[in-house]
Each structure stands twice: as structure tokens, then as C-alpha cells.
Protein backbone atom coordinates (compact mmCIF):
# COMPACT_ATOMS: atom_id res chain seq x y z
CA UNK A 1 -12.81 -23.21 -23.09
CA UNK A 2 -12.69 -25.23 -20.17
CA UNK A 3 -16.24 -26.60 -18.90
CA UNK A 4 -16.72 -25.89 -15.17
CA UNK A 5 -17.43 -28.73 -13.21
CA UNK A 6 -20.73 -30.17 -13.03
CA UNK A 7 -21.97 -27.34 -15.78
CA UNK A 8 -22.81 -27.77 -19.63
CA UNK A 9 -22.84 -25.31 -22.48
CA UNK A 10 -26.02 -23.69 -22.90
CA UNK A 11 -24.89 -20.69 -25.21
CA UNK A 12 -21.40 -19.18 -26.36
CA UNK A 13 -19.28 -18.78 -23.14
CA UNK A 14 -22.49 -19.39 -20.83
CA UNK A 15 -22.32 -22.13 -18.68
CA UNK A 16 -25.74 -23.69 -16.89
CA UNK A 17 -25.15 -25.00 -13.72
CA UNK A 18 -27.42 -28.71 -12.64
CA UNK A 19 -27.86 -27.97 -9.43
CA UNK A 20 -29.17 -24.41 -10.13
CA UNK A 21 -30.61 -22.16 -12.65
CA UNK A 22 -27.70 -19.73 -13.05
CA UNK A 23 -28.41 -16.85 -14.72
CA UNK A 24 -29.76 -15.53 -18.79
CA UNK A 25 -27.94 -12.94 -20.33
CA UNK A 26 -30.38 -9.92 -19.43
CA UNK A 27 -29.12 -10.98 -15.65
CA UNK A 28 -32.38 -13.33 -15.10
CA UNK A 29 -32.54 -16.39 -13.18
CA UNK A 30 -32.68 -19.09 -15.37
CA UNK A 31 -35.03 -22.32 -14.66
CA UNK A 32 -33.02 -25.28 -13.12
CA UNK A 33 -31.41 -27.89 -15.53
CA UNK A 34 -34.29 -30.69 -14.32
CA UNK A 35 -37.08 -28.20 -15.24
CA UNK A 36 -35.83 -27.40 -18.33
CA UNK A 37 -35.00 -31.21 -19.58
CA UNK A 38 -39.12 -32.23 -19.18
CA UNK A 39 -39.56 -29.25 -21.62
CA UNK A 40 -36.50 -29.70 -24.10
CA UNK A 41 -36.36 -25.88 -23.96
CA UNK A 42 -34.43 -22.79 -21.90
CA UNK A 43 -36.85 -19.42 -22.51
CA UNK A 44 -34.78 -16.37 -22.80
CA UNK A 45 -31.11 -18.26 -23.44
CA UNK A 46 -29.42 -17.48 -26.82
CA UNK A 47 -27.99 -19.87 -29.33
CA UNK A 48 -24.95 -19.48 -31.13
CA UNK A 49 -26.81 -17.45 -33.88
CA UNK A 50 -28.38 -15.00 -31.18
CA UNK A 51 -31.52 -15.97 -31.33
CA UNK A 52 -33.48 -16.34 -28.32
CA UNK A 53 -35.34 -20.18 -27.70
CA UNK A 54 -32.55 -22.81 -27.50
CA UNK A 55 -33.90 -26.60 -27.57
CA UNK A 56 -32.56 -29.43 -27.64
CA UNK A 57 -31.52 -29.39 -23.91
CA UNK A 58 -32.86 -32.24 -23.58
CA UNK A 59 -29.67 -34.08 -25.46
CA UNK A 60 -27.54 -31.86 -23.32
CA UNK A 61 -28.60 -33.64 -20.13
CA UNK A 62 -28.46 -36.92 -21.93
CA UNK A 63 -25.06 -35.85 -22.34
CA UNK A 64 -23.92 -34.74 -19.18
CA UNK A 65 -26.10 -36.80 -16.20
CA UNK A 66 -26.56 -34.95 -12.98
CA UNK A 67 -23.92 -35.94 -10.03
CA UNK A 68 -26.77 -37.14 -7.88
CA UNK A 69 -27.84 -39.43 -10.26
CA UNK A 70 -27.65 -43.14 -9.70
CA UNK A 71 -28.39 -46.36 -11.50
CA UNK A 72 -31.27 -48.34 -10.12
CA UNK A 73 -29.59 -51.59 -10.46
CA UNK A 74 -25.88 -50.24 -8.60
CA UNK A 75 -25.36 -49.48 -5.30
CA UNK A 76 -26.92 -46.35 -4.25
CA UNK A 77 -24.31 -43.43 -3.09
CA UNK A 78 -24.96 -42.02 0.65
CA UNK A 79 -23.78 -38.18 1.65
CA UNK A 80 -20.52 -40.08 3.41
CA UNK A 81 -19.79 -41.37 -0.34
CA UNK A 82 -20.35 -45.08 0.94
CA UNK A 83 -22.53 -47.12 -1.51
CA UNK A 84 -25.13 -48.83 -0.24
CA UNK A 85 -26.49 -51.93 -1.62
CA UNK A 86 -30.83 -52.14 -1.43
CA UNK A 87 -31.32 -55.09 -2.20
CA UNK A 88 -32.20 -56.96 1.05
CA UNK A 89 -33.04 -60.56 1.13
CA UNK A 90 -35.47 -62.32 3.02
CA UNK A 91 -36.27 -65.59 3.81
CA UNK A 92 -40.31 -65.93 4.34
CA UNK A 93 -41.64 -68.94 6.30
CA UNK A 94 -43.58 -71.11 4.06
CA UNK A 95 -43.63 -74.28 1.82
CA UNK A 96 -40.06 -73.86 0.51
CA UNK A 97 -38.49 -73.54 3.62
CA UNK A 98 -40.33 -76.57 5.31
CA UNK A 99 -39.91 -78.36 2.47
CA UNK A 100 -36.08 -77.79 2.91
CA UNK A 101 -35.59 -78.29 6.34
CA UNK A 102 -37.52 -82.04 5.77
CA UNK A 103 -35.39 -82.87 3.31
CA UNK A 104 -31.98 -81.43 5.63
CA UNK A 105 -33.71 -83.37 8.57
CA UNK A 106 -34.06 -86.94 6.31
CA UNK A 107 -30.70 -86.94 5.52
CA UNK A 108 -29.14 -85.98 8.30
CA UNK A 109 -31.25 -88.86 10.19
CA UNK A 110 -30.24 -91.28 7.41
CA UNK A 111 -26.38 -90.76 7.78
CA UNK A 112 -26.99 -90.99 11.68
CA UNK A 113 -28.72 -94.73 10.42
CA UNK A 114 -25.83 -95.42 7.95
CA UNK A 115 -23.01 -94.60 10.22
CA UNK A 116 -24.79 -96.90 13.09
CA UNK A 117 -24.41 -93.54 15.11
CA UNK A 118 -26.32 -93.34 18.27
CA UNK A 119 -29.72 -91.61 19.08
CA UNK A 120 -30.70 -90.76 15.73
CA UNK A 121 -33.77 -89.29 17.29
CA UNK A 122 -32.67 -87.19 19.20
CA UNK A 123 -31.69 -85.06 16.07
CA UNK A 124 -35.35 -84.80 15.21
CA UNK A 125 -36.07 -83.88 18.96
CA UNK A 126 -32.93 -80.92 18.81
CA UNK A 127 -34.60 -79.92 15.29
CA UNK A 128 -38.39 -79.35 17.33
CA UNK A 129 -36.72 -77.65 19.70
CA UNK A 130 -34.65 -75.04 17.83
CA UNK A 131 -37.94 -74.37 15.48
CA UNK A 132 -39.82 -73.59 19.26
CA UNK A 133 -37.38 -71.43 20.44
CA UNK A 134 -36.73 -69.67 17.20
CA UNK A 135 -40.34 -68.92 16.69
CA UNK A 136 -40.85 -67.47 20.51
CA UNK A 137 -37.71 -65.38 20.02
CA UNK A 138 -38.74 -64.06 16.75
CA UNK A 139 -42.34 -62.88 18.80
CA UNK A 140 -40.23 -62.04 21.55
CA UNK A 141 -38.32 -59.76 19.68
CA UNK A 142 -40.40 -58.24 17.62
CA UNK A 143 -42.02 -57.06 20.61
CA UNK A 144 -39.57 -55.60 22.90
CA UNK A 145 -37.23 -54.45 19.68
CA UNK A 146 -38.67 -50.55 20.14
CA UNK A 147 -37.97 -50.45 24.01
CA UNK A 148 -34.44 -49.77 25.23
CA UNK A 149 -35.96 -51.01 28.68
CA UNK A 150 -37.37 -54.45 27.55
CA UNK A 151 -34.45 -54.93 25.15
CA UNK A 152 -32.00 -54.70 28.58
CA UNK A 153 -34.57 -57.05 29.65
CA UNK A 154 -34.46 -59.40 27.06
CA UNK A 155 -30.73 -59.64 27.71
CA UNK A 156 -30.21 -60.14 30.87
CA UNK A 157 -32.57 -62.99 30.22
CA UNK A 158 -30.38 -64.49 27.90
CA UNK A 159 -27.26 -64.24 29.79
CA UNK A 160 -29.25 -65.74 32.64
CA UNK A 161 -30.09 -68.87 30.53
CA UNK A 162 -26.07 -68.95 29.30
CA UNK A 163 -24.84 -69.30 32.90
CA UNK A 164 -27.30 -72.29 33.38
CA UNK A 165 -26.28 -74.05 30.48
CA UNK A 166 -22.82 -73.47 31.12
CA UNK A 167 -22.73 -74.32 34.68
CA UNK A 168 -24.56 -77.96 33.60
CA UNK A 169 -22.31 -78.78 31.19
CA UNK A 170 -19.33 -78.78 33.26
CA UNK A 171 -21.49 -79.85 36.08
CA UNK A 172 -21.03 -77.54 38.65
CA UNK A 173 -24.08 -76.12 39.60
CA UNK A 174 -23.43 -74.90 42.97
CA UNK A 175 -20.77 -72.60 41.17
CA UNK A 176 -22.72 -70.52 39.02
CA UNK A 177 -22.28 -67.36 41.45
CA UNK A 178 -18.21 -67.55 40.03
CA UNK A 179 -19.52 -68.65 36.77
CA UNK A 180 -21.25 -65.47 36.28
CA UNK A 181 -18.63 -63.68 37.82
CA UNK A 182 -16.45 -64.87 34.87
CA UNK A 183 -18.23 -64.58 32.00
CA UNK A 184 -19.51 -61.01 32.89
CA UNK A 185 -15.97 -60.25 33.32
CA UNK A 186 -15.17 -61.18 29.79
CA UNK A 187 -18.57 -59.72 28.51
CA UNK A 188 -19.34 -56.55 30.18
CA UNK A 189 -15.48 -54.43 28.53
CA UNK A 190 -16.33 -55.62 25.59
CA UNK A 191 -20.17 -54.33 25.75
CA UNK A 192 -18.56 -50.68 27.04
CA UNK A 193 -16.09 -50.73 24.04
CA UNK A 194 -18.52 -50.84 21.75
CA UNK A 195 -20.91 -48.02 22.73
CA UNK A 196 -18.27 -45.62 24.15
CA UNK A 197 -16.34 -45.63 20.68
CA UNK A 198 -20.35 -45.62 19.17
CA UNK A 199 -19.60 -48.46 17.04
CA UNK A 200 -23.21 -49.81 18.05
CA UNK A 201 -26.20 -47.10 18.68
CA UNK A 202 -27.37 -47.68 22.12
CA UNK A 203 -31.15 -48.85 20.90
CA UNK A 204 -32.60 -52.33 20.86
CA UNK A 205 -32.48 -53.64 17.62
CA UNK A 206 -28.78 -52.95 17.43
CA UNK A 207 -27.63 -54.36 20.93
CA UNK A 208 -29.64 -57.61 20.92
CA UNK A 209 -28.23 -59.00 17.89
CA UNK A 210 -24.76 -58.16 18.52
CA UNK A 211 -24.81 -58.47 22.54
CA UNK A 212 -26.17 -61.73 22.14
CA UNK A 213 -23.76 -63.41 19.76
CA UNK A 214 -21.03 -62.25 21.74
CA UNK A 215 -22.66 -63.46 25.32
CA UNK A 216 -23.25 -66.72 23.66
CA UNK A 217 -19.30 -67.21 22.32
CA UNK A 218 -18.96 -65.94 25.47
CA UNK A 219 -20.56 -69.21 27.31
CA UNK A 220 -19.05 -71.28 25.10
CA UNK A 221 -15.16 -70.08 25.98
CA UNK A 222 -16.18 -70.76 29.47
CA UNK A 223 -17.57 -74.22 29.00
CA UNK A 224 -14.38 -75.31 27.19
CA UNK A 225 -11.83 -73.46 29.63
CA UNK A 226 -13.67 -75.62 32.99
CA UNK A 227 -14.78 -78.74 31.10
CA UNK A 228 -11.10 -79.10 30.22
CA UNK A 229 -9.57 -77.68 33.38
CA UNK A 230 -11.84 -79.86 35.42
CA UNK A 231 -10.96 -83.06 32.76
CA UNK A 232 -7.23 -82.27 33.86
CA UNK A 233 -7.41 -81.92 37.41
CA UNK A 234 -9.38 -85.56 38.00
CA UNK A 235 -6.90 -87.46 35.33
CA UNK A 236 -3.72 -85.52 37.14
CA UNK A 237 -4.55 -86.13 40.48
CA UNK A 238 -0.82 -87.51 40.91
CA UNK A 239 0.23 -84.31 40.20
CA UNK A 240 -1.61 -82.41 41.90
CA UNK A 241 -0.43 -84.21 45.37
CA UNK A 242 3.13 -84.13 43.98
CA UNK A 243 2.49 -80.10 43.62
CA UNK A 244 1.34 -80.00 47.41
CA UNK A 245 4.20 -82.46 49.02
CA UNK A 246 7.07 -80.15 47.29
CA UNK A 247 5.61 -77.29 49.38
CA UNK A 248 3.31 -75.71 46.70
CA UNK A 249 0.04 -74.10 47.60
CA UNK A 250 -3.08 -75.30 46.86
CA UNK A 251 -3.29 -72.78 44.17
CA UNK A 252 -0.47 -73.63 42.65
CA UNK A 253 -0.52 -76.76 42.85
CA UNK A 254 -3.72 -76.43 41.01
CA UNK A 255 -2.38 -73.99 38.60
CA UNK A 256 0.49 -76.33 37.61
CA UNK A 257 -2.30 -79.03 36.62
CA UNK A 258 -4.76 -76.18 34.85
CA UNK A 259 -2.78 -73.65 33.37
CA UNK A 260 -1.77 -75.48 30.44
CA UNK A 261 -5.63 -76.23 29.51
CA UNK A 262 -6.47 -73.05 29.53
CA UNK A 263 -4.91 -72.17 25.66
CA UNK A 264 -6.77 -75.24 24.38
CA UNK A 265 -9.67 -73.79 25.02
CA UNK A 266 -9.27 -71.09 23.45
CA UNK A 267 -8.24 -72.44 20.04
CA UNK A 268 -11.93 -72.55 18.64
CA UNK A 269 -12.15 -69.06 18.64
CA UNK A 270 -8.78 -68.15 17.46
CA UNK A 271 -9.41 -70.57 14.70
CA UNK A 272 -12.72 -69.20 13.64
CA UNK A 273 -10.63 -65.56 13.59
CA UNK A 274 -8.09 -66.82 11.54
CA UNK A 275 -10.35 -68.74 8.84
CA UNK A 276 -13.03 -65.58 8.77
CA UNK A 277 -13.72 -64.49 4.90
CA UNK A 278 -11.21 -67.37 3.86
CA UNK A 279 -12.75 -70.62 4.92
CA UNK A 280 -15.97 -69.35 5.90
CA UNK A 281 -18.34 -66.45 6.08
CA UNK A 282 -19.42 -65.67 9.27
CA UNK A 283 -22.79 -65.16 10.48
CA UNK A 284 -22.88 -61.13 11.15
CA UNK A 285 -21.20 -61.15 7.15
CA UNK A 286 -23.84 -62.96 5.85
CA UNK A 287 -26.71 -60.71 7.85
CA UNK A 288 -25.68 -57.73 6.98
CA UNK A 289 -25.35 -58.81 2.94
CA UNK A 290 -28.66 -60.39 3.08
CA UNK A 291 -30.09 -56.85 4.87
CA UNK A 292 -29.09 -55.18 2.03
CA UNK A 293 -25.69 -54.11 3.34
CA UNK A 294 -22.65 -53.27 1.34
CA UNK A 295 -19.36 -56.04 1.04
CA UNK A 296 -17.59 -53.19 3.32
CA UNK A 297 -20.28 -52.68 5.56
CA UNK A 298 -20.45 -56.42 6.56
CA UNK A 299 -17.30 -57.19 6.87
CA UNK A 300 -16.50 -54.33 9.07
CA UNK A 301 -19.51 -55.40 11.16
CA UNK A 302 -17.99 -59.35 11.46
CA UNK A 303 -14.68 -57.84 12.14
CA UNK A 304 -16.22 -55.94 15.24
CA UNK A 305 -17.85 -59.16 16.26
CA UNK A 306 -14.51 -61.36 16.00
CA UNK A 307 -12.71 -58.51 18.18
CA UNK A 308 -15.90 -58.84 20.80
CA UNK A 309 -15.86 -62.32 20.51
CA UNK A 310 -12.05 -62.87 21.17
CA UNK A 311 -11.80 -60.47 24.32
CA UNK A 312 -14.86 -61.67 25.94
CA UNK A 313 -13.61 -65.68 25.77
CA UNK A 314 -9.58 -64.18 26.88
CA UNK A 315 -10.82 -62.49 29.13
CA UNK A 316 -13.65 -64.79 30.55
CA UNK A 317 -11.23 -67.94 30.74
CA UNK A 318 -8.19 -65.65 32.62
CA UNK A 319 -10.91 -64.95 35.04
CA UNK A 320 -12.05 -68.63 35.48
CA UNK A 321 -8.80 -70.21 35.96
CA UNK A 322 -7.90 -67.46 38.71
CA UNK A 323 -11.57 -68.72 40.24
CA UNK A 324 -10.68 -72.68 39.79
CA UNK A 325 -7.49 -72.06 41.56
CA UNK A 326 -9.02 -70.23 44.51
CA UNK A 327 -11.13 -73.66 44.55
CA UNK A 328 -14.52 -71.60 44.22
CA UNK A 329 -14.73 -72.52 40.62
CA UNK A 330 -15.48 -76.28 40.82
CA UNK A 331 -17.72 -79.32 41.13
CA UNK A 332 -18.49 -81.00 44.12
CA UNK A 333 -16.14 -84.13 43.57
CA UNK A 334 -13.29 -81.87 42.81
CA UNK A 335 -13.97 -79.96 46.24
CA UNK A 336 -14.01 -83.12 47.77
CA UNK A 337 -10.40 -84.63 46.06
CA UNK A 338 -9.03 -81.30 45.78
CA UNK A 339 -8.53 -80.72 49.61
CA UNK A 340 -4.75 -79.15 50.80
């Protein structure tokens, strides 16, 4: 006889059911398999002699586990069938950790000393700062992490405090209106991708992990396209005028001298696509294994963050050549040499 699935043998040709009682052979419900098992006994089943008062159920359960079942050591099955892995890890402030960043801190201050490298305290004053600014985030966050509207907040605060950095290090701080202009054209279809296709819930704790990462590549594909466009344009000056006296516009002149920068600067983040899960494991990967995430869960999470990450810097450094060209992406001096 063929055992229906999920059932065991309870009596000749009667099959008990784990999710359910099923039913005796006077037509009664019969108590469910869990019930039964803490009692080792089915009341009113027969045995293969006919008798009534069949134990030894117990062994039958032993024998056949119920489907919902799961080991406490395994990943833990969800209704979609995807295991989940609860086992989160955390990192708790406290004597380990301090003692470890010392000890990270002494030697990186002692190679600085070794290789007769400039500054070395300056990595002791970037150490200070990041443990500041990592310790009013974390309150930051854990306060406005409930709130859609302080979360949006929080945000545009941090984009804010990309487009100053950005426009310093290229040193064009009269520019940051077409600064902005770029990188929220790189970072703003990327944002809508994500929650139209609901890949990321709409709620705090989801966008200001993942809308910050990518607004901070995106920063950094803008400081590389100008610092190197702007790099070109004062060492190829020569060209530039050669560009203009052969009847080219100031744009293209300008475009001759940039255009080929431009790829350069977005090699970092090509590379960093390309080596993902080979050379290194990003930093979404390793959050979501150390929340207690599945393998699959985190790498499907870093590939949506490499996607983000690549269209925001394309599309940001497109955007800021066009604006360089027009001449309103630029520092002073290069207003000043740059004239048609």
C-alpha cells in the first residue's frame, strides 16, 4: 500500500494525517498527531489484532517528523520556502573592540613611522573623527529610524554634506548649484527604481542604509569625473586653444580635452563590480550575513547595491561633463583660462 503523503500507518489500511486528526473507524474525529505523541497513545484506533488502544505512536512520529519541523541549528524554512539563517551577529562596544582598534591604530601609525610617510598624526586625528561621527549617527539613527518623515530628513542631510565635500575637493565651491544638479541626476532614477519595482519597503530603516551607500558612491564618481576633468583641462591648455583656432566651440573644444577623462573615472566602480564575491565581499554582503541573513539573501541585496551604485556614478558623471562643457561646472581659475 502506498503511504499518502505526509500520513503514517496508524491501523490496517488507516492512514493518520500530521496536520489533522483524520478520522477512527466508528467515523470519529481522531486527536491530532502532536496530541497524541505527548501521550504515546490514539483512544478508539484499532491495531492489527482489532483491539482498541494502539501505543506506541510515539515511535511512529519518531519515525516520520512533521513537514513543519525544523532543526534548531539549520536554517529555518519561511512560507516562500526560502531558509532563513537566525543567527545574527553583533558587535557590542566594549573592551574588545577598543582594545582592537588600539592595536589597528599602533600599527598603522608605526608603518606611517617606518615608511617615513608624512603626517602620521593625522591618522590618529581621522581615527577621533570617524569614532565622533559614528557614535552621533548611531544616536541619530536610532532616533529618527521609526519616522518616514525624519528618515527623509536624515537624508537630505546627508546628501547635503556629500555636495560640500565634493565641491571642496575639486575646489569649486561656487559650483555646487551644478554639482547637485549632477549627482541628483545620477541618484534620484536609481532611488525610483528601487521602490517602484518594491525591491526596498518605503520605511526608514530600509532607505537610510541603502540610500546612503549609494549617495555616497555617488559623491565619490563625481569627485573623480571633475578632479580629473579639471586636472586635464589646466595640463591641456594647448589644446584647448588649438580646439578654438580650428573653429571649434567652446564646448567642444572643451569636450575634446574632457571627454576622454571621463571613463577613468569611472573605473573604480566598474572594478569593485567586477571583483564583488571574488576578490572581496562587499559591505551590504557582509551586513546582511552578520543580521542573520541567508548566503542568497545577501548577495541579492549587494547585487542591488552594485546595480544602484553603477547607474548613479554613469549617470552622475554624463551629467557633469555636459555641465563642465557648458563652463558652469568649474573652478574659478578655469573660468578665468577657459574664456572663448
Amino acid at each position: 500500500m502506498v503511504r499518502p503523503s505526509g500520513r503514517v500507518l496508524v491501523g490496517p489500511g488507516s492512514w493518520h494525517s500530521p496536520r489533522g486528526g483524520g478520522r477512527r473507524v466508528d467515523g470519529t474525529q481522531r486527536p491530532s498527531l502532536p496530541e497524541v505523541g505527548a501521550s504515546g497513545e490514539i483512544h478508539g484506533c484499532r491495531n492489527a489484532a482489532g483491539t482498541r488502544g494502539c501505543r506506541g505512536l510515539a515511535d511512529a512520529v519518531a519515525r516520520h517528523p512533521l513537514p513543519s519541523a525544523s532543526r534548531a541549528d539549520g536554517p529555518e524554512p519561511t512560507p516562500s520556502g526560502v531558509a532563513q539563517y537566525r543567527v545574527p551577529v553583533t558587535i557590542d562596544p566594549g573592551l574588545p573592540v577598543a582594545l582592537a582598534v588600539v592595536l589597528l591604530l599602533a600599527l598603522t601609525v608605526t608603518m606611517y613611522l617606518v615608511g617615513r610617510l608624512p603626517a602620521p598624526g593625522s591618522t590618529l586625528f581621522a581615527a577621533a573623527r570617524a569614532i565622533l561621527q559614528l557614535s552621533v549617527a548611531a544616536l541619530v539613527i536610532a532616533a529618527v529610524i521609526r519616522s518616514l518623515a525624519l528618515s527623509l530628513l536624515l537624508l537630505a542631510f546627508m546628501f547635503v554634506v556629500a555636495v560640500v565635500t565634493t565641491v571642496r575637493r575639486v575646489e569649486a565651491p561656487r559650483a555646487w548649484p551644478w554639482a547637485t544638479l549632477a549627482m541628483l541626476a545620477g541618484l534620484l532614477p536609481v532611488v525610483l527604481v528601487i521602490l517602484l519595482t518594491r525591491t526596498v519597503p518605503p520605511t526608514g530603516i530600509a532607505l537610510v542604509p541603502v540610500v546612503g551607500i549609494l549617495a555616497g558612491n555617488t559623491m565619490n564618481g563625481h569627485t573623480l569625473t571633475c578632479r580629473r576633468a579639471f586636472a586635464a583641462l589646466r595640463e591641456e591648455n594647448g589644446q584647448y586653444e588649438a580646439g578654438l583656432s580650428l573653429g571649434l566651440t567652446r564646448a567642444q573644444s572643451m569636450g575634446e580635452v574632457v571627454h576622454r577623462r571621463v571613463p577613468e573615472a569611472l573605473v573604480p566602480g566598474l572594478d569593485q563590480v567586477r571583483t564583488a564575491g571574488v576578490v572581496t565581499l562587499p559591505g551590504a554582503f557582509i551586513g546582511v550575513l552578520l543580521g542573520g541573513g541567508s548566503p542568497a539573501q545577501a548577495a541579492a541585496a549587494q547585487v542591488l547595491v552594485l546595480m544602484g551604485i553603477m547607474a548613479a556614478q554613469t549617470t552622475t558623471a554624463v551629467v557633469a561633463e555636459r555641465l563642465i562643457g557648458e563652463a558652469l561646472l568649474l573652478p574659478d581659475d578655469l573660468k578665468v583660462s577657459l574664456r572663448p
